[in-house]
PDB file of N, CA and C in Angstrom:
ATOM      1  N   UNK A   1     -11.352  10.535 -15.796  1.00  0.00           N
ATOM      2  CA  UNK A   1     -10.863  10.034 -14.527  1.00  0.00           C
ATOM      3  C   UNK A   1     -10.864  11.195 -13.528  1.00  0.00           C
ATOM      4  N   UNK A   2     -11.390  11.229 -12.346  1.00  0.00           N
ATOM      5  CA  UNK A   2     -11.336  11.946 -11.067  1.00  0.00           C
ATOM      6  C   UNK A   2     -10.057  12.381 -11.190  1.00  0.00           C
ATOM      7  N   UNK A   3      -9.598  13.630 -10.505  1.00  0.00           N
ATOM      8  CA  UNK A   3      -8.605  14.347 -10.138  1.00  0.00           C
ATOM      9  C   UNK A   3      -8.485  13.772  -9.161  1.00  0.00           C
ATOM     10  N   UNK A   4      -9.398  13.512  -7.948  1.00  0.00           N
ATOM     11  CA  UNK A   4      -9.014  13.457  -6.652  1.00  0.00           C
ATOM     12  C   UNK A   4     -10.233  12.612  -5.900  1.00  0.00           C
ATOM     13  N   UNK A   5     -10.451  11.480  -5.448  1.00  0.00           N
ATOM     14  CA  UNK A   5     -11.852  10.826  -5.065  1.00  0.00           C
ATOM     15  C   UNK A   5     -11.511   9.971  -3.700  1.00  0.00           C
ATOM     16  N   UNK A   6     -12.301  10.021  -3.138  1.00  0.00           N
ATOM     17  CA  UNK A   6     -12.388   9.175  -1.749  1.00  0.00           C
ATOM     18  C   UNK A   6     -12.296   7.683  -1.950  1.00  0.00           C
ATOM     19  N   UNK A   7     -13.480   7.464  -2.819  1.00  0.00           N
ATOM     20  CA  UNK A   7     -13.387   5.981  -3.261  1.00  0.00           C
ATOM     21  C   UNK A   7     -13.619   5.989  -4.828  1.00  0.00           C
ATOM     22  N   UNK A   8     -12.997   5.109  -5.474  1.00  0.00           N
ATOM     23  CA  UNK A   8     -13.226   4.948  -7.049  1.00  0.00           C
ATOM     24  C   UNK A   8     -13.063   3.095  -7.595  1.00  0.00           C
ATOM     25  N   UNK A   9     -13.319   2.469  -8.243  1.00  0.00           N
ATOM     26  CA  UNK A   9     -13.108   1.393  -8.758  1.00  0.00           C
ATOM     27  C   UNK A   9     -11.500   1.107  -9.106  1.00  0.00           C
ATOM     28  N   UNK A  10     -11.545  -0.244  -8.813  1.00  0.00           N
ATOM     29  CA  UNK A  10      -9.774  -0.848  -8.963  1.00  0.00           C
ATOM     30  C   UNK A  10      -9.541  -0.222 -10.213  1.00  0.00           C
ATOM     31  N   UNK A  11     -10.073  -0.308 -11.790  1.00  0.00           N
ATOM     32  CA  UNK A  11      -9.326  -0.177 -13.156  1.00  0.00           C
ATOM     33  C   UNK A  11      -9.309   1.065 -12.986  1.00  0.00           C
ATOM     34  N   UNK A  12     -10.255   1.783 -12.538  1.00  0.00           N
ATOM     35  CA  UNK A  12      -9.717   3.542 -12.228  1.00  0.00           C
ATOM     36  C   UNK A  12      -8.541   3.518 -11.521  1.00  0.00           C
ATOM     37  N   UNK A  13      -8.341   3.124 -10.602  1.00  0.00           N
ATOM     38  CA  UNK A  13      -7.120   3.127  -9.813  1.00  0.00           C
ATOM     39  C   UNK A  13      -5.921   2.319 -10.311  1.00  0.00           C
ATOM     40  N   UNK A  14      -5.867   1.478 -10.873  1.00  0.00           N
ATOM     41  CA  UNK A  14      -4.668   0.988 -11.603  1.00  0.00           C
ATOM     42  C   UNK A  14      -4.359   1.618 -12.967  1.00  0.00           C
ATOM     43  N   UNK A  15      -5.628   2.388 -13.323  1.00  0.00           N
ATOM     44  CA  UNK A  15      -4.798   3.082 -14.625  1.00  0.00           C
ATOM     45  C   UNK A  15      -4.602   4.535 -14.306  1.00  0.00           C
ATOM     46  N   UNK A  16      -4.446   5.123 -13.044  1.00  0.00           N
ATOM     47  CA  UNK A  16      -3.864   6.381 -12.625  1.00  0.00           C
ATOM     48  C   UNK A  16      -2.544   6.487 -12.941  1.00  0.00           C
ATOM     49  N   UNK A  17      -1.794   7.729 -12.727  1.00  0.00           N
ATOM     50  CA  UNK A  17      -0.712   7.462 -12.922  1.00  0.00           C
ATOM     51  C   UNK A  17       0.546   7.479 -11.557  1.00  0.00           C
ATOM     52  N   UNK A  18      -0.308   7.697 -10.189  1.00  0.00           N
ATOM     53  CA  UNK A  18       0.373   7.617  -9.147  1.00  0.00           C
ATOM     54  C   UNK A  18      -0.951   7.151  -8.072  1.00  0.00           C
ATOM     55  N   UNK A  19      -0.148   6.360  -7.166  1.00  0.00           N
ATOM     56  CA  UNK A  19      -2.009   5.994  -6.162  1.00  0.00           C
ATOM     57  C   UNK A  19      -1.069   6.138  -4.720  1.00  0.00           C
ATOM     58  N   UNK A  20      -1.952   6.481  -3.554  1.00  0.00           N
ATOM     59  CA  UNK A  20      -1.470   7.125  -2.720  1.00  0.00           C
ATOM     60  C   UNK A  20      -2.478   6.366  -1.663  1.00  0.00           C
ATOM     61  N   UNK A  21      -1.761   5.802  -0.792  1.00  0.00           N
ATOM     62  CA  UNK A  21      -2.684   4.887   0.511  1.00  0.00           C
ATOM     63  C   UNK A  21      -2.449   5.506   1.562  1.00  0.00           C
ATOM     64  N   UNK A  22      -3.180   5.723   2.345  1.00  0.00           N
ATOM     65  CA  UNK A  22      -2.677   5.966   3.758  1.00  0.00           C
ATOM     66  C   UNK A  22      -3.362   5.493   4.948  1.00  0.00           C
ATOM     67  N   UNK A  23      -2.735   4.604   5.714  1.00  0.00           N
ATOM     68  CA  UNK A  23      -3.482   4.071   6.889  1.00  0.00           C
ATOM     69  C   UNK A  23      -2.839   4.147   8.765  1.00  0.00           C
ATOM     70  N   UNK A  24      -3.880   4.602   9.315  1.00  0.00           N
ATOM     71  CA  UNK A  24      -3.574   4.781  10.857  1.00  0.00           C
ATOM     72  C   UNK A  24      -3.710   4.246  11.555  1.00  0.00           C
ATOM     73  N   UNK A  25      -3.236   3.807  12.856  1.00  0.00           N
ATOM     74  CA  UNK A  25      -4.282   3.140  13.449  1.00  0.00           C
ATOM     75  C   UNK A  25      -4.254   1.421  13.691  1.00  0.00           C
ATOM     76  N   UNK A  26      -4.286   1.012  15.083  1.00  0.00           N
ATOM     77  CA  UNK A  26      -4.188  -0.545  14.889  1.00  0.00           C
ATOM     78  C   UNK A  26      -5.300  -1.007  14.012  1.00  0.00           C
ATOM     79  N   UNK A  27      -6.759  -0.649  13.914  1.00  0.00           N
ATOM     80  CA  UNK A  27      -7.879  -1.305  13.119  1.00  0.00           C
ATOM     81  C   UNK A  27      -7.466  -1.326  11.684  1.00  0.00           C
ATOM     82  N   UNK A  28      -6.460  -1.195  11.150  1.00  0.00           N
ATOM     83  CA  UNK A  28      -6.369  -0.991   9.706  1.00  0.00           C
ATOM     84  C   UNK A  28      -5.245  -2.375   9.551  1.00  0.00           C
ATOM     85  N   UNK A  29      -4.281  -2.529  10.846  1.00  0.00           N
ATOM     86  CA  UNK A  29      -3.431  -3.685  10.427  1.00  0.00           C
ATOM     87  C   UNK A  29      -3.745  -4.702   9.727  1.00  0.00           C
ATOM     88  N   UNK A  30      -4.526  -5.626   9.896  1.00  0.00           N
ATOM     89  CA  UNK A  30      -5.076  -6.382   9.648  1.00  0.00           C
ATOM     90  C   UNK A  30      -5.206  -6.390   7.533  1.00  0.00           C
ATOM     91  N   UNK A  31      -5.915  -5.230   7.450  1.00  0.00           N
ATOM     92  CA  UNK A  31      -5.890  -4.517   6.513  1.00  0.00           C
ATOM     93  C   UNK A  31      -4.917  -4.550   5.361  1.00  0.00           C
ATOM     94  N   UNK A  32      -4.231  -4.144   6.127  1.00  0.00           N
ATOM     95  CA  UNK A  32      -2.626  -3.611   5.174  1.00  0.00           C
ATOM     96  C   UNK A  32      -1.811  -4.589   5.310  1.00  0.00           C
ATOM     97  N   UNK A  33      -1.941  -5.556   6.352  1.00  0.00           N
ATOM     98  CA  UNK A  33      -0.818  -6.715   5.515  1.00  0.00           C
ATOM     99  C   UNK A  33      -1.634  -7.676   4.759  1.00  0.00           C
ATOM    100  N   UNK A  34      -2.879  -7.670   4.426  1.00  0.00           N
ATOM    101  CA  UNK A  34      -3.490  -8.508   3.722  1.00  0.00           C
ATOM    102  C   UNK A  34      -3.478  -7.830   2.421  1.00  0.00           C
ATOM    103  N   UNK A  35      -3.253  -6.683   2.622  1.00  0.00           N
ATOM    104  CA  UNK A  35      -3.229  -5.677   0.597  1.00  0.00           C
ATOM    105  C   UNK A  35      -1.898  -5.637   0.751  1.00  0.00           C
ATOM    106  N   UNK A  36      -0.685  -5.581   1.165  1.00  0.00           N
ATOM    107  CA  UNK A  36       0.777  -5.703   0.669  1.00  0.00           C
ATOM    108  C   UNK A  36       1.243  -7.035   0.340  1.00  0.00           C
ATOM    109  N   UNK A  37       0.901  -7.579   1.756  1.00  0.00           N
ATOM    110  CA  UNK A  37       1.371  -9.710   1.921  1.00  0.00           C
ATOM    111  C   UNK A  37       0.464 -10.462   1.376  1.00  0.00           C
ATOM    112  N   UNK A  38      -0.282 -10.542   1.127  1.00  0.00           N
ATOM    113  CA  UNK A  38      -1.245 -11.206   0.732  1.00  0.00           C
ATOM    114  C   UNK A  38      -1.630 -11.605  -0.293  1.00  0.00           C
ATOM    115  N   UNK A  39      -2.483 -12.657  -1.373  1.00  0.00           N
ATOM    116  CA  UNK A  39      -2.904 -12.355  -2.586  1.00  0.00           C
ATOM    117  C   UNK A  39      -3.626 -11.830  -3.135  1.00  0.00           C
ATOM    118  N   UNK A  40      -3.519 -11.591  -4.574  1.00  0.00           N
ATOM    119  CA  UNK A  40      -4.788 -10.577  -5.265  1.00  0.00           C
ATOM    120  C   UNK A  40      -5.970 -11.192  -5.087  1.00  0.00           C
ATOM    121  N   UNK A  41      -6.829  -9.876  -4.327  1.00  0.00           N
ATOM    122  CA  UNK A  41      -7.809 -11.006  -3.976  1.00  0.00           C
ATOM    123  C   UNK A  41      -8.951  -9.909  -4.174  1.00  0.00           C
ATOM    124  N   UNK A  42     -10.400 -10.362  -5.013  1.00  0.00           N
ATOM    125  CA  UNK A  42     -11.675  -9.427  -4.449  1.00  0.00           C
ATOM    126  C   UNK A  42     -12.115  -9.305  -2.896  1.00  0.00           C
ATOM    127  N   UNK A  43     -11.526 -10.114  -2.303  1.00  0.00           N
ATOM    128  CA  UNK A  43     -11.614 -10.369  -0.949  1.00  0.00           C
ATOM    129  C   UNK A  43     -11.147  -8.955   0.040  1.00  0.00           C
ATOM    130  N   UNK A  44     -10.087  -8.471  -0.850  1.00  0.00           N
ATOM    131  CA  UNK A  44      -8.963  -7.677  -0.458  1.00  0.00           C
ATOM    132  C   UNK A  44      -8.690  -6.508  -1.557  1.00  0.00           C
ATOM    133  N   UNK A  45      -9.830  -5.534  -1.898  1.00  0.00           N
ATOM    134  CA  UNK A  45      -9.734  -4.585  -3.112  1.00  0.00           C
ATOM    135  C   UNK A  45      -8.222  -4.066  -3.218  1.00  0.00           C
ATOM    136  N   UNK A  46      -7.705  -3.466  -1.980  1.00  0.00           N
ATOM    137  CA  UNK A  46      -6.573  -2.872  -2.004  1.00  0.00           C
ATOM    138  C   UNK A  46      -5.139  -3.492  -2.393  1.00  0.00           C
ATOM    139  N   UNK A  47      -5.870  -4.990  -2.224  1.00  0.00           N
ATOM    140  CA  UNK A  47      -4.577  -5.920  -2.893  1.00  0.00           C
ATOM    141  C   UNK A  47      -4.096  -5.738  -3.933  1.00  0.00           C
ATOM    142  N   UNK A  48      -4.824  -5.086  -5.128  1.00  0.00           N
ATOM    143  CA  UNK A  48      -4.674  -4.661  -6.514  1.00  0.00           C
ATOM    144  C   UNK A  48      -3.296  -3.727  -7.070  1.00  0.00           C
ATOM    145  N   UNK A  49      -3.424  -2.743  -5.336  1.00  0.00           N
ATOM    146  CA  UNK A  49      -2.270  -1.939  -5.254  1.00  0.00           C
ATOM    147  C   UNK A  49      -0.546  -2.634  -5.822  1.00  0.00           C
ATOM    148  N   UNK A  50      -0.811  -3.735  -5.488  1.00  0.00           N
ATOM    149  CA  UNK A  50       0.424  -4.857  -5.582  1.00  0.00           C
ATOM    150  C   UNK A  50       0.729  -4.535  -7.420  1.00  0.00           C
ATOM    151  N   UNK A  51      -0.404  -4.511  -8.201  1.00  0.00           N
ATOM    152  CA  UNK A  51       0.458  -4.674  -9.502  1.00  0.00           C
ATOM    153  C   UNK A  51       0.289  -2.946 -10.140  1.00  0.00           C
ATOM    154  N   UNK A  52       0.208  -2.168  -9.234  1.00  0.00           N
ATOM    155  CA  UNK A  52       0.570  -0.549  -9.615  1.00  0.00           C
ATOM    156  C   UNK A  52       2.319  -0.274  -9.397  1.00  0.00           C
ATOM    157  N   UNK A  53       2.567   0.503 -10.619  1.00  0.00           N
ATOM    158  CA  UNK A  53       3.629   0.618 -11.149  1.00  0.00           C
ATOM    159  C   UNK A  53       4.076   1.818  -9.675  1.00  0.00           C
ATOM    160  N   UNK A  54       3.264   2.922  -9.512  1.00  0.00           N
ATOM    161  CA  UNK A  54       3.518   3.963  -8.693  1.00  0.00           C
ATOM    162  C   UNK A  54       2.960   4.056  -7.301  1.00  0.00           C
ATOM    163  N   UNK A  55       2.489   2.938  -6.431  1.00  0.00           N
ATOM    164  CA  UNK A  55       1.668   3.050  -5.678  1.00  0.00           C
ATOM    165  C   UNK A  55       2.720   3.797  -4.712  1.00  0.00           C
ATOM    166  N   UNK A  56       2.445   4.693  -3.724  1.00  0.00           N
ATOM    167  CA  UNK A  56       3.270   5.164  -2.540  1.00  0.00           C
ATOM    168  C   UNK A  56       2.236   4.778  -1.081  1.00  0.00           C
ATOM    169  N   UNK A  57       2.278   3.623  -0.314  1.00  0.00           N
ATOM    170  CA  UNK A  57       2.102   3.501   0.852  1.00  0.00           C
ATOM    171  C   UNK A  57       2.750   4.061   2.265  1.00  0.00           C
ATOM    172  N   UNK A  58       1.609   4.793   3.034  1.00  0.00           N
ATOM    173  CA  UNK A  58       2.133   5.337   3.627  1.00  0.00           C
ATOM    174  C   UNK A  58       1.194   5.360   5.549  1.00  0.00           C
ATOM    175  N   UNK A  59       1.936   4.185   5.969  1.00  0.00           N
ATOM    176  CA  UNK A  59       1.694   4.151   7.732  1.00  0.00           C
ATOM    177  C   UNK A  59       2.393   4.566   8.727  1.00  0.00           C
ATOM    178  N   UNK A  60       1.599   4.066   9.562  1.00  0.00           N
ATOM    179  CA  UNK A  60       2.190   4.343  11.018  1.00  0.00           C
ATOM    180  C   UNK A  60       2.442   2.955  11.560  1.00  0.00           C
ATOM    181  N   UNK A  61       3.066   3.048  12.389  1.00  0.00           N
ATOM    182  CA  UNK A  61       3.641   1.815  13.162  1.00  0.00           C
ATOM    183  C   UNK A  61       2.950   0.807  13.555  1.00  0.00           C
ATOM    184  N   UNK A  62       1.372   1.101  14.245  1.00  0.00           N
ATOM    185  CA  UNK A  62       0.625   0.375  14.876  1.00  0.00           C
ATOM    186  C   UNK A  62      -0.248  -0.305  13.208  1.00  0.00           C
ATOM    187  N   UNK A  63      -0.551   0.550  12.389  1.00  0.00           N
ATOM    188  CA  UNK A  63      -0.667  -0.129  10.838  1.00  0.00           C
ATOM    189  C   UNK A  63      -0.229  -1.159   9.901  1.00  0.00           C
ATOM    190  N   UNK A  64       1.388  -0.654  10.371  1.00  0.00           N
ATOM    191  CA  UNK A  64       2.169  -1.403  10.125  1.00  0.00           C
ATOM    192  C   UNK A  64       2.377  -3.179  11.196  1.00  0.00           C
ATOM    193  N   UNK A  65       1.762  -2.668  12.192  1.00  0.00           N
ATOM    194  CA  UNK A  65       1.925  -4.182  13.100  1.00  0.00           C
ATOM    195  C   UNK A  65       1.660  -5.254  12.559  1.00  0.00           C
ATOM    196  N   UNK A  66       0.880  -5.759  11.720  1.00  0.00           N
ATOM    197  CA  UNK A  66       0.915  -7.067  11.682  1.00  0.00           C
ATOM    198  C   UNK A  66       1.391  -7.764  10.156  1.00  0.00           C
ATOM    199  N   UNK A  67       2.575  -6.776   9.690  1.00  0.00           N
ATOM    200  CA  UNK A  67       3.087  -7.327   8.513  1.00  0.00           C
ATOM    201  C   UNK A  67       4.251  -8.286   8.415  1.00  0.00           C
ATOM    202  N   UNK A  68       4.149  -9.212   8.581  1.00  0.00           N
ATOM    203  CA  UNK A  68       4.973  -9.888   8.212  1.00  0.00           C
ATOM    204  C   UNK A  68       6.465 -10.054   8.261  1.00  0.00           C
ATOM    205  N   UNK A  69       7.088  -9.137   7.321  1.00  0.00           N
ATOM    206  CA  UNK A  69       8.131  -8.631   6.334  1.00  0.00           C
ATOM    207  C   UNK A  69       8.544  -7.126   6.719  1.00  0.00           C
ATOM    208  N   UNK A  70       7.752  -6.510   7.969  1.00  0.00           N
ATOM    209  CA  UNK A  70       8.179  -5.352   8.207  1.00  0.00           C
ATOM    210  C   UNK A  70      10.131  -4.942   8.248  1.00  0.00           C
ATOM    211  N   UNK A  71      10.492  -5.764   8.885  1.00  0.00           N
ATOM    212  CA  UNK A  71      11.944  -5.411   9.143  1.00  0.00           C
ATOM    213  C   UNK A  71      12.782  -5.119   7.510  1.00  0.00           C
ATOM    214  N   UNK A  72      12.143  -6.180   6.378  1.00  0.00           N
ATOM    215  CA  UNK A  72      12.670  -5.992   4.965  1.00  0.00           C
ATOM    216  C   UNK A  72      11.920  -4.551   4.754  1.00  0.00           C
ATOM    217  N   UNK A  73      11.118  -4.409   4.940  1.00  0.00           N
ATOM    218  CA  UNK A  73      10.219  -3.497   4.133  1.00  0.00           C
ATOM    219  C   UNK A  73      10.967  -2.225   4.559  1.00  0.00           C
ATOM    220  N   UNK A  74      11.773  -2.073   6.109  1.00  0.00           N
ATOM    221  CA  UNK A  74      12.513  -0.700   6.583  1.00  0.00           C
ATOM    222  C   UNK A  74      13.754  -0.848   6.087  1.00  0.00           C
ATOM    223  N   UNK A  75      14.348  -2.102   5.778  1.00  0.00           N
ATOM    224  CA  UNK A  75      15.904  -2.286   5.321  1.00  0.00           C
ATOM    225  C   UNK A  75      15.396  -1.693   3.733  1.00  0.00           C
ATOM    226  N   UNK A  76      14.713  -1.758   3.132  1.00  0.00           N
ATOM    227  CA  UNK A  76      14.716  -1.258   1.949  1.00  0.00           C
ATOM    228  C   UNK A  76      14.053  -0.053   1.818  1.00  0.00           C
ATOM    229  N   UNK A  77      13.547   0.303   2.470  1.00  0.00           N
ATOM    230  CA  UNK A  77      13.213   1.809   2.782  1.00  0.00           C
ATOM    231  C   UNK A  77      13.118   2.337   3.894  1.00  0.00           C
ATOM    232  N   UNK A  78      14.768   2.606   3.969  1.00  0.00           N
ATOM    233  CA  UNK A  78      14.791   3.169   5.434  1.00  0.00           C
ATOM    234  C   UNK A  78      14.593   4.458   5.362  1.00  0.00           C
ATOM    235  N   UNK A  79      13.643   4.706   6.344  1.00  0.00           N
ATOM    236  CA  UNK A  79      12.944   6.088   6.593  1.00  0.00           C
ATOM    237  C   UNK A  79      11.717   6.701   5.741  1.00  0.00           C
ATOM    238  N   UNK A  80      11.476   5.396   5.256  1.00  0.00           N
ATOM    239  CA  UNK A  80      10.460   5.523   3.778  1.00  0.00           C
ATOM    240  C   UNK A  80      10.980   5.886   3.056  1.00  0.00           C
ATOM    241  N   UNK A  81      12.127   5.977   2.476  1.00  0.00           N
ATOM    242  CA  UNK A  81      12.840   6.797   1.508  1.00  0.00           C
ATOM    243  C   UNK A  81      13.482   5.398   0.306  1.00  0.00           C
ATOM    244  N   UNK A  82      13.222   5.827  -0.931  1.00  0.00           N
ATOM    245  CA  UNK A  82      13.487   5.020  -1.957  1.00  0.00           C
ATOM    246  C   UNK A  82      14.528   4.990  -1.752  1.00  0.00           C
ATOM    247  N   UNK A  83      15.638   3.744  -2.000  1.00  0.00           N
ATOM    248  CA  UNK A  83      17.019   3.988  -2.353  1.00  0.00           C
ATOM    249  C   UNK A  83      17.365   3.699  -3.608  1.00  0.00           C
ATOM    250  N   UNK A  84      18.448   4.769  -3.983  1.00  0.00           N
ATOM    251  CA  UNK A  84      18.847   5.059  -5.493  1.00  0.00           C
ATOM    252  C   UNK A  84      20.089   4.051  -5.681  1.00  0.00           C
ATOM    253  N   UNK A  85      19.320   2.948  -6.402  1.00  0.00           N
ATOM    254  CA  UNK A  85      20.853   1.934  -7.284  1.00  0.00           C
ATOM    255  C   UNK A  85      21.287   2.785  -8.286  1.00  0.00           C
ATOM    256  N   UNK A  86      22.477   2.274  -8.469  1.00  0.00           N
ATOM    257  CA  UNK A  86      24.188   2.197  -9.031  1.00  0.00           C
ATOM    258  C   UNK A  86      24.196   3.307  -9.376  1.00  0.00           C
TER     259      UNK A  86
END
């Protein structure tokens, strides 16, 4: 398995042990709520991200525009920051 690759196949990427997204930019919205909100889809490679144990997603605001669920997605990670139960 690659140390480090630009692009690689979904089973490479779901059997990593951490996967790391990052998107900028209004042209990517579209994008990223169809691989977070959306279903698993070949339609949608990045949708796959959904059943990774470690995925860390990481946007910007205008990226973030057309999700859905944004307001849950900051109540549960406010500031991007995991919150630690009990």
């Amino acid at each position: 398995m690659p140390r480090f690759a630009i692009t690689m196949g979904i089973a490479t990427i779901l059997r990593s042990r951490h996967a790391v997204l990052l998107a900028t930019g209004t042209k990517k919205a579209t994008a990223v709520a169809a691989m977070a909100e959306g279903p698993l889809s070949a339609r949608c490679p990045a949708s796959a991200l959904q059943l990774h144990p470690r995925a860390t997603i990481v946007l910007d605001a205008d990226a973030a525009a057309d999700l859905e669920l944004r307001q849950y997605y900051e109540t549960v990670h406010p500031q991007g920051q995991e919150v630690a139960l009990g």
